[in-house]
Every structure is written in C-alpha cells, then in structure tokens.
Protein backbone atom coordinates (compact mmCIF):
# COMPACT_ATOMS: atom_id res chain seq x y z
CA UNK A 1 0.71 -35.80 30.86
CA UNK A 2 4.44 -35.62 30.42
CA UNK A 3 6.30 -38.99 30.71
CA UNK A 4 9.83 -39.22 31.58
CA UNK A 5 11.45 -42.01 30.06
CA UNK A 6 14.72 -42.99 30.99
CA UNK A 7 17.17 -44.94 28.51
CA UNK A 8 20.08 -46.63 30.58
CA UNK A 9 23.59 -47.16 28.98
CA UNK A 10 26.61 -48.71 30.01
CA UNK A 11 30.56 -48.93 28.21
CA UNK A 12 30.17 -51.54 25.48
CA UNK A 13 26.18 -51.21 25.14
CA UNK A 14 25.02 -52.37 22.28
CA UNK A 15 23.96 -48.86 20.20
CA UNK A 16 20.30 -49.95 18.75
CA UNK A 17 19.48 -51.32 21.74
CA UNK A 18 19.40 -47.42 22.57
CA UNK A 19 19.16 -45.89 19.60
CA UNK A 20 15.94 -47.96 18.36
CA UNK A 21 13.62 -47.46 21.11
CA UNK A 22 14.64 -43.52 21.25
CA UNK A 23 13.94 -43.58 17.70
CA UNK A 24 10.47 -44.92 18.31
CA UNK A 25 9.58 -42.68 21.27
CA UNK A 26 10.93 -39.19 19.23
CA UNK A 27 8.70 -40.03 16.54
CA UNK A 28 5.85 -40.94 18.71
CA UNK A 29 5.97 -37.53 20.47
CA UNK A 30 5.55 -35.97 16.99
CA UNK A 31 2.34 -37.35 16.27
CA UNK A 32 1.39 -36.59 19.97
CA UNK A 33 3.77 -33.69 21.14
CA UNK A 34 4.34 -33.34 25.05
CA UNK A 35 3.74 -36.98 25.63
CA UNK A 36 7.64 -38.38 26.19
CA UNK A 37 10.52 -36.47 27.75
CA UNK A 38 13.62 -38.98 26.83
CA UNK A 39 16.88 -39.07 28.69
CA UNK A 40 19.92 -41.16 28.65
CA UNK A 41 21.57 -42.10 31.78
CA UNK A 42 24.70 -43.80 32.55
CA UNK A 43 26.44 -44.67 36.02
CA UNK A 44 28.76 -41.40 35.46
CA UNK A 45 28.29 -38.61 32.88
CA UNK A 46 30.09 -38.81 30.44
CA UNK A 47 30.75 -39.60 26.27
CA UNK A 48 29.78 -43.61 26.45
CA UNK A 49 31.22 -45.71 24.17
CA UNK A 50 29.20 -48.73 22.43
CA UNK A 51 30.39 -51.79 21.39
CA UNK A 52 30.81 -50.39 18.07
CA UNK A 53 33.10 -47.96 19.19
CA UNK A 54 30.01 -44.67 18.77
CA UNK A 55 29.56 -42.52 21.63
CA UNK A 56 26.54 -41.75 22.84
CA UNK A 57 26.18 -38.86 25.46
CA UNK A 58 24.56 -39.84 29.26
CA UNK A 59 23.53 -37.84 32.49
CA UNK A 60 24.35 -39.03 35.28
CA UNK A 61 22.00 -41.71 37.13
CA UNK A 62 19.06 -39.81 38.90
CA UNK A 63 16.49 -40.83 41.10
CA UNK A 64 13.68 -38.84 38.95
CA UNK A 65 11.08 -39.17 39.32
CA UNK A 66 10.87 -41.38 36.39
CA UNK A 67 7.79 -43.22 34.24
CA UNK A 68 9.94 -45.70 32.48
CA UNK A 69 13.16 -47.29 33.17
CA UNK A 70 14.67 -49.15 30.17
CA UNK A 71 17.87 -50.89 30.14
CA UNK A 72 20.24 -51.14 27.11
CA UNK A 73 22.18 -54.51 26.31
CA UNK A 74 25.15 -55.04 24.84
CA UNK A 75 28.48 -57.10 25.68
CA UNK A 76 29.35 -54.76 28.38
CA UNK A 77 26.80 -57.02 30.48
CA UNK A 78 29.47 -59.68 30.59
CA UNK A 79 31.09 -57.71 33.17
CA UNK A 80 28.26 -57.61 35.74
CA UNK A 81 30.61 -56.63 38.48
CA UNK A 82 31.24 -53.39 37.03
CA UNK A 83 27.47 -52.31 36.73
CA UNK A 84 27.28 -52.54 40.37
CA UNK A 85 25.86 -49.02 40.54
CA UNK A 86 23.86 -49.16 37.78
CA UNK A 87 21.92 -52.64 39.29
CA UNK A 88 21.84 -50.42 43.13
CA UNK A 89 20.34 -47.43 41.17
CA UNK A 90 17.40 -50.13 39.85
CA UNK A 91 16.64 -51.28 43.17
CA UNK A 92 16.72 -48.15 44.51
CA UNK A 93 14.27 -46.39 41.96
CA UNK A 94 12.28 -49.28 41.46
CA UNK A 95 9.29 -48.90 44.11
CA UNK A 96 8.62 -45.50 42.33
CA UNK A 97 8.67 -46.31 38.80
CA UNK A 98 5.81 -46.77 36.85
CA UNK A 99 7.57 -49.75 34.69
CA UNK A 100 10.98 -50.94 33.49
CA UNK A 101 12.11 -52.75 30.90
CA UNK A 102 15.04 -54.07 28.67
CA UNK A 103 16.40 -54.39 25.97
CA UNK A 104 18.43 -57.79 24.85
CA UNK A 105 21.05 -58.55 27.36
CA UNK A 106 19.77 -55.56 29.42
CA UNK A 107 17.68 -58.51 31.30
CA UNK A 108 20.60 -59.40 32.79
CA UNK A 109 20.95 -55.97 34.68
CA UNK A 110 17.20 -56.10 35.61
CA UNK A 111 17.54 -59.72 37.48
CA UNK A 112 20.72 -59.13 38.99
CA UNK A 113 18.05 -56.17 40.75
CA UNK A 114 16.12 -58.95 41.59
CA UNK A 115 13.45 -57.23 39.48
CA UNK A 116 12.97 -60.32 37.44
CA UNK A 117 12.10 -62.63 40.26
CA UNK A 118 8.76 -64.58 39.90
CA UNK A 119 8.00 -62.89 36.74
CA UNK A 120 8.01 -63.51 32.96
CA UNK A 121 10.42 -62.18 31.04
CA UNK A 122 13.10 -63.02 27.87
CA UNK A 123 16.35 -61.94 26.43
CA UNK A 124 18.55 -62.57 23.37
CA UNK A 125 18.33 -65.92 22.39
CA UNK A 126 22.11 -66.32 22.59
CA UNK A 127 22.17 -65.48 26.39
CA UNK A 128 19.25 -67.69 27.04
CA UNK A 129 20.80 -70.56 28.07
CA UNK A 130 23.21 -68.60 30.50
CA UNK A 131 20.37 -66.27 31.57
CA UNK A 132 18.11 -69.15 33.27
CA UNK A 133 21.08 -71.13 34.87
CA UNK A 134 22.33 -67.73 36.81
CA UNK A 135 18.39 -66.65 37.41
CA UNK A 136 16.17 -69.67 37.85
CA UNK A 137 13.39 -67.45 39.44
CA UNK A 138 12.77 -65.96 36.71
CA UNK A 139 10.29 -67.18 34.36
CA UNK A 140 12.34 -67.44 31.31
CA UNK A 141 10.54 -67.18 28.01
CA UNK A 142 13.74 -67.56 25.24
CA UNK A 143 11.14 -67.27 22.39
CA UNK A 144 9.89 -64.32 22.74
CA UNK A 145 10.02 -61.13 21.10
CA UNK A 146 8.81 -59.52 23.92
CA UNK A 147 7.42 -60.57 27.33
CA UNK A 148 5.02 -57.86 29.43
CA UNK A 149 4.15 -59.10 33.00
CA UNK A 150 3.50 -56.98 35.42
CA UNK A 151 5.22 -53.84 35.64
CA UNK A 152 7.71 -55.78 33.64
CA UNK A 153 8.91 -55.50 30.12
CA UNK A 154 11.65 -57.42 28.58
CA UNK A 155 12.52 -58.03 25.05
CA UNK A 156 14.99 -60.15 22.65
CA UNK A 157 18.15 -59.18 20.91
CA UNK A 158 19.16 -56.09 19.56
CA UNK A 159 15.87 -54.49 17.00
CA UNK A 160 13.15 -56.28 19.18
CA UNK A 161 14.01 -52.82 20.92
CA UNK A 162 11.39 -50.95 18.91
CA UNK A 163 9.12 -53.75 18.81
CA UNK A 164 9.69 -53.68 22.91
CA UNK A 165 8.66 -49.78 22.55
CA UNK A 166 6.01 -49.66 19.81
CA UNK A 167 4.12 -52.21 22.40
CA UNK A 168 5.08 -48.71 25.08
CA UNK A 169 3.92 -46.58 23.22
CA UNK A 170 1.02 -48.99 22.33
CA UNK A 171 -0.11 -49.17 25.85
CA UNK A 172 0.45 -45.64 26.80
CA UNK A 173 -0.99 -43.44 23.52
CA UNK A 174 -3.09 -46.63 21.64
CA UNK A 175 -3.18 -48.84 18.78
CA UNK A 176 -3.27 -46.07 16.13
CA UNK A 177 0.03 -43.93 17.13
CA UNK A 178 1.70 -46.94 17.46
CA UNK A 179 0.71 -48.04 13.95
CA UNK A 180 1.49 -44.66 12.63
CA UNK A 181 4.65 -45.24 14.52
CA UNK A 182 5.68 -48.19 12.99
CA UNK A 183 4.62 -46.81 9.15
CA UNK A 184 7.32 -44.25 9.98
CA UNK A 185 9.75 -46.52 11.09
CA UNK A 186 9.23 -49.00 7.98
CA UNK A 187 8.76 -51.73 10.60
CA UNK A 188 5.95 -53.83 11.72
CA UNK A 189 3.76 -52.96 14.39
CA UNK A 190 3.56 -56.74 15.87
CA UNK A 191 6.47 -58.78 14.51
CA UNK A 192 4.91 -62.64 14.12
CA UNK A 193 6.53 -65.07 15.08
CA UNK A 194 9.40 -65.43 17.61
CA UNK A 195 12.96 -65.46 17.82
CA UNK A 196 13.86 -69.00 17.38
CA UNK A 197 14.00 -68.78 13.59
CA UNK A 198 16.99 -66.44 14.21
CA UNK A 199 18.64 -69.12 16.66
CA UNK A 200 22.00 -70.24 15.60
CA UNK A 201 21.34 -72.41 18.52
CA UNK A 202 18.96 -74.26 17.08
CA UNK A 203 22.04 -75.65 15.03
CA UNK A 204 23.22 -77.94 17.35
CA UNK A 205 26.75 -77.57 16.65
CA UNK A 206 28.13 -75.95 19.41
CA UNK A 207 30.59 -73.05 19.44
CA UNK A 208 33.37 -74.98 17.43
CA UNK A 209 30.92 -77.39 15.64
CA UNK A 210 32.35 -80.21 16.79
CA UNK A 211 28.97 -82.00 16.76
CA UNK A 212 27.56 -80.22 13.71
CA UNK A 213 27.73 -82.87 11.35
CA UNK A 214 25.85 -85.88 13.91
CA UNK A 215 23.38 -83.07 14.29
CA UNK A 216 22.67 -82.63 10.89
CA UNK A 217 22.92 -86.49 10.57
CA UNK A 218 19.49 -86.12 13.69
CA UNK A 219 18.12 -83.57 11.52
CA UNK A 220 17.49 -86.26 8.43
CA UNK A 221 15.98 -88.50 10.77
CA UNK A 222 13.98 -87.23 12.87
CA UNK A 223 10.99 -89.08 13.10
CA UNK A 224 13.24 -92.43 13.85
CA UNK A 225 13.68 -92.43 17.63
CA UNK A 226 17.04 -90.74 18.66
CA UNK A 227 18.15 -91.94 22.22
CA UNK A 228 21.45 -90.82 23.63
CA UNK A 229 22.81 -94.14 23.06
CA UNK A 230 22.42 -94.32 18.95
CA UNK A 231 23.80 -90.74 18.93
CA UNK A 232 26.34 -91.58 20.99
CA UNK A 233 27.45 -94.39 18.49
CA UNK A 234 27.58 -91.97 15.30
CA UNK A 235 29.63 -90.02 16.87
CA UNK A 236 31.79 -92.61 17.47
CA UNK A 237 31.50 -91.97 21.68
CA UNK A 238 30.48 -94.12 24.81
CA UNK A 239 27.49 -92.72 25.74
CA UNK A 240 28.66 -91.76 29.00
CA UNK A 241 31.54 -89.61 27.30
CA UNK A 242 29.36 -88.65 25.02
CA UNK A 243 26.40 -87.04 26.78
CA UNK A 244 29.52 -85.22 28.88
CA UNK A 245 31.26 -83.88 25.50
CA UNK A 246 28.08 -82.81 24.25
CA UNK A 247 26.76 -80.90 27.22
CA UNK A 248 30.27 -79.11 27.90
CA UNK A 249 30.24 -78.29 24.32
CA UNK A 250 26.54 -77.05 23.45
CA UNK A 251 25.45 -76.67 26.82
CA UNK A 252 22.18 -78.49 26.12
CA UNK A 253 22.11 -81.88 26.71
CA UNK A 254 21.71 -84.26 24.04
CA UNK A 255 17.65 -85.23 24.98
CA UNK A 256 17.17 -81.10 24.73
CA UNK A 257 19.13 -80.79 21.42
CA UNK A 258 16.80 -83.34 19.74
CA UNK A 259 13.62 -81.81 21.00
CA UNK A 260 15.03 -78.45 19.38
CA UNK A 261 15.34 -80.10 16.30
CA UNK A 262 12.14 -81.07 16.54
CA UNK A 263 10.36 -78.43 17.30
CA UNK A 264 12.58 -76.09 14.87
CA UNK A 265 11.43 -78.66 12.07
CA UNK A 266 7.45 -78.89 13.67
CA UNK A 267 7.02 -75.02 13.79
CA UNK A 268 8.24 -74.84 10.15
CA UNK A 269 5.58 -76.90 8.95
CA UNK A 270 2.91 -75.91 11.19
CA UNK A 271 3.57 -72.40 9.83
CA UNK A 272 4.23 -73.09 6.25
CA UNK A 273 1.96 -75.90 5.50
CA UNK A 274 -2.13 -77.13 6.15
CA UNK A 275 -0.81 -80.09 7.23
CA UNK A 276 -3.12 -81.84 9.99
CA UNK A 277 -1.04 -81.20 13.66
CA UNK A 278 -1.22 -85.00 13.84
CA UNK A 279 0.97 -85.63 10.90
CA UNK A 280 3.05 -82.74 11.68
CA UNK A 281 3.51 -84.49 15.05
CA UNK A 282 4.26 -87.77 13.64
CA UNK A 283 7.15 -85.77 10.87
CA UNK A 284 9.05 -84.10 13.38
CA UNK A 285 9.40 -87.65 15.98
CA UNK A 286 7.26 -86.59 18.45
CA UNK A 287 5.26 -89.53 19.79
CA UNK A 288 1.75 -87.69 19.62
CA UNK A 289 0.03 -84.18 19.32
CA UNK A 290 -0.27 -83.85 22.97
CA UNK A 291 3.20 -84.45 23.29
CA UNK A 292 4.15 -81.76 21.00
CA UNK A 293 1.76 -79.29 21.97
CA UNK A 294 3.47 -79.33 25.52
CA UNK A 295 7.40 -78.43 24.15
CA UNK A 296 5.72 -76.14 22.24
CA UNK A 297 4.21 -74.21 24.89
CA UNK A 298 7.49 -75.00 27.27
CA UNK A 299 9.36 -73.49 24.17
CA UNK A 300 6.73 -70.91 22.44
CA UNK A 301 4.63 -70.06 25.12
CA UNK A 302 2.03 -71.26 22.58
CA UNK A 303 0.52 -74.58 21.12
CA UNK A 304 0.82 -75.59 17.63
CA UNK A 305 -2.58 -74.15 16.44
CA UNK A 306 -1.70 -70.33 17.88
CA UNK A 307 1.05 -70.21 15.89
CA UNK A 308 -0.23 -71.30 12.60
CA UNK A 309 -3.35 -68.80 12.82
CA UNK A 310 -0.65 -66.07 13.65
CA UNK A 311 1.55 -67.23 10.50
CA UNK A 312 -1.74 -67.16 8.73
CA UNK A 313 -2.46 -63.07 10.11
C-alpha cells in the first residue's frame, strides 16, 4: 500500500523542518520501495521561499486523498493571519486523513485548526510559553521531542523533524526500517532525553538579560528557600514592582523561574549521577521527593526515576 504523504510549506518556513522529514521518508522508501508517495504543498503553487532565503517548489493545496498531513514551521507562523487558507485547508481535510502532524512552530497552524484541542501535543521550546497562553486546550507538553496522541503528532524545533518521522515511519513499516533509517541518516533512532537541555529559557534572563545576573545569583543557591520577596531585594526591587518587571520581561513569573532552575539543576544530576532521588531532591531546593517528582512530570511528562533509566539506555 501506497501512502501519500503530504509536506505543507508556507513563505518564511523554516527549510529542515521540510527538508528533514522528506529526507527520512525518501530513504525509507528505498529500503521498502512503493511505500511513500511525498508531495509538497503550499496555499498557491509556486517557488516558496524559506526563512533562509532557499526555495523550495509546492503544488497547490489539494484535498487528496491524503495518509499524512505534516506541517512545516518556521517564522512565517508569526503571521497567522496570512495562513488563513492553509489552517481552512486542515479543517477541511482533516476528517479524511489518516494522521497529521508538525513540525516545530507548525503546531501553531494545527491548533489554530482546532486540531490540537483536548489532545497532547509540543512545539519548539521557544514558542512554548506563547503556544499555551493562545491555546490552553491543548495539552501542552514543552519537553518533548515528540508527542503522539491520537491521530496526532507534534514535535519540537527544527531536527526533531526526523525524529518526528523516523517514529512515522516506525509505526507504519516497523522498528527495523526505521533503524536502518536512522543508520543512513547518521542520527539516532530515539533521541533521549528532551528538549529542555537546549532551552535558552531555562536561563532566566529574559530577552535583554536584565535579570540574568539575580538568576545566576538563584542558581548558586538553590537549595536556600527563594521567595519572591528575597529576590525581589537582590535585585534591588519592591516586590510588587518586581514580580511585574520580571513577568513582563521573562514571561514566567518569578515562583516558575525558580522551579526551572530547579528542575534544570535536578534532571542534571538525576541523569549524570547515582545519587539517591532524596538527596537530589534536597540539592536542587525542593522540599521532598514527592514534591519533585510532581514538576517533573508537570515539566517532563516523567518522574525522576524514568529519566535516569533512559540516561542510563
């Protein structure tokens, strides 16, 4: 059986959000040929140009009928407005699609489709604040490489592309052409870990790093209790002014910029280290295991002890 796969671009997509994936299926349908029939799609046909300034050539939008639907990212998703037809063509073909998916910012198309609602799903970890204010049905899960649920795919920045299609191809031709796959691509088949460890977020600093240094000031002292008020006072702030400033400048507020800190500094060890999860707990400021074990699975999607026997496959 033949499946069409559709790869949807847009002006100022991001190129390997494209390119990746098609690069996974092409050599997928060499080690089992007649499997994928790729196309790329864009709102009109045309030359489209990337965020990098490449072109990439695009049929026009068609209502298939169609196995996959995936959906590029890229900055061009700032301008939602313009992608109208793009997000009426999704709801449109949706109903008859076997599954769709996205790549990065691509989420963003998907939702706006109301495709997202009630279901789990992620994006680049640099929209993820953004993403969950403008979409609170969705299920957001920022660490994530990829999320499946449902009919749903959805996967992080940029190269979590092919690790978005090797789990495709995974589920459509098996474990072994996906691994053969992957050898070909030079990548792995299942990345560990998440995305978090490529967070700039994670920084605290905000987009001018005005409050870079008090958060690396947190970061020293971490398992000292940390209250808006005493980091409202190093940084020279009322607290009222200061919980404001911070917020308009990070958009987290100053509770959820700890608890990153925190968990950034508690994944490291449970990863790196043997280190009981109690004392790991205790490092990082959190007040006990249990404690911990619920931001990480608000954060992760995964306690403490899932993690470290991942870091340790």
């Amino acid at each position: 059986m033949t499946r069409r796969l559709a790869v949807v671009i847009f002006p100022g997509f991001q190129l390997l959000d494209a390119a990746g994936p098609i690069a996974a299926f092409e050599i997928a349908e060499r080690f089992r040929p007649g499997d994928y029939e790729l196309w790329v799609l864009a709102a009109e046909p045309s030359d489209i140009e990337s965020s990098s300034g490449v072109r990439m050539a695009a049929d026009a939008l068609d209502d298939g009928p169609w196995d996959t639907v995936l959906v590029s990212g890229g900055d061009g998703t700032r301008a939602l407005p313009e992608l109208a037809k793009i997000v009426a063509w999704l709801q449109r073909i949706a109903p008859s699609v076997r599954r769709v998916a996205s790549v990065c910012s691509g989420a963003y198309l998907l939702a706006e489709a109301g495709l997202l609602d009630g279901w789990r799903a992620t994006t680049h970890w640099g929209r993820s604040d953004d993403f969950a204010r403008r979409y609170p049905k969705v299920r957001l899960e920022a660490d994530r490489i990829w999320v499946r649920d449902g009919p749903v795919w959805t996967s992080a920045g940029i190269t979590a592309g092919i690790d978005l299609a090797l789990a495709l191809i995974e589920d459509d031709l098996g474990s072994e052409v996906a691994r053969r796959t992957a050898q070909q691509l030079v990548v792995h088949q299942r990345r560990p870990g998440g995305q978090s460890h490529f967070s700039a977020l994670l920084d605290g600093g905000g987009v001018h790093g005005r409050f870079a240094d008090l958060m690396d000031w947190a970061r020293e002292r971490l398992a000292e209790p940390l209250p808006v008020d005493r980091l409202a006072e190093q940084a020279a702030m009322s607290p009222r002014n200061f919980a404001r400033a911070f917020r308009a400048e990070t958009g987290l507020t100053p509770a959820k910029a700890v608890e990153r800190l925190r968990l950034e500094a508690a994944r490291s060890r449970v990863e790196a280290t043997a280190e009981p999860i109690e004392r790991v707990a205790e490092a990082a400021g959190f007040s006990d295991p249990e404690r911990m074990r619920r931001a990480f699975l608000r954060a992760y999607g995964q306690p403490p002890q899932a993690l470290r026997r991942a870091a340790r496959a």
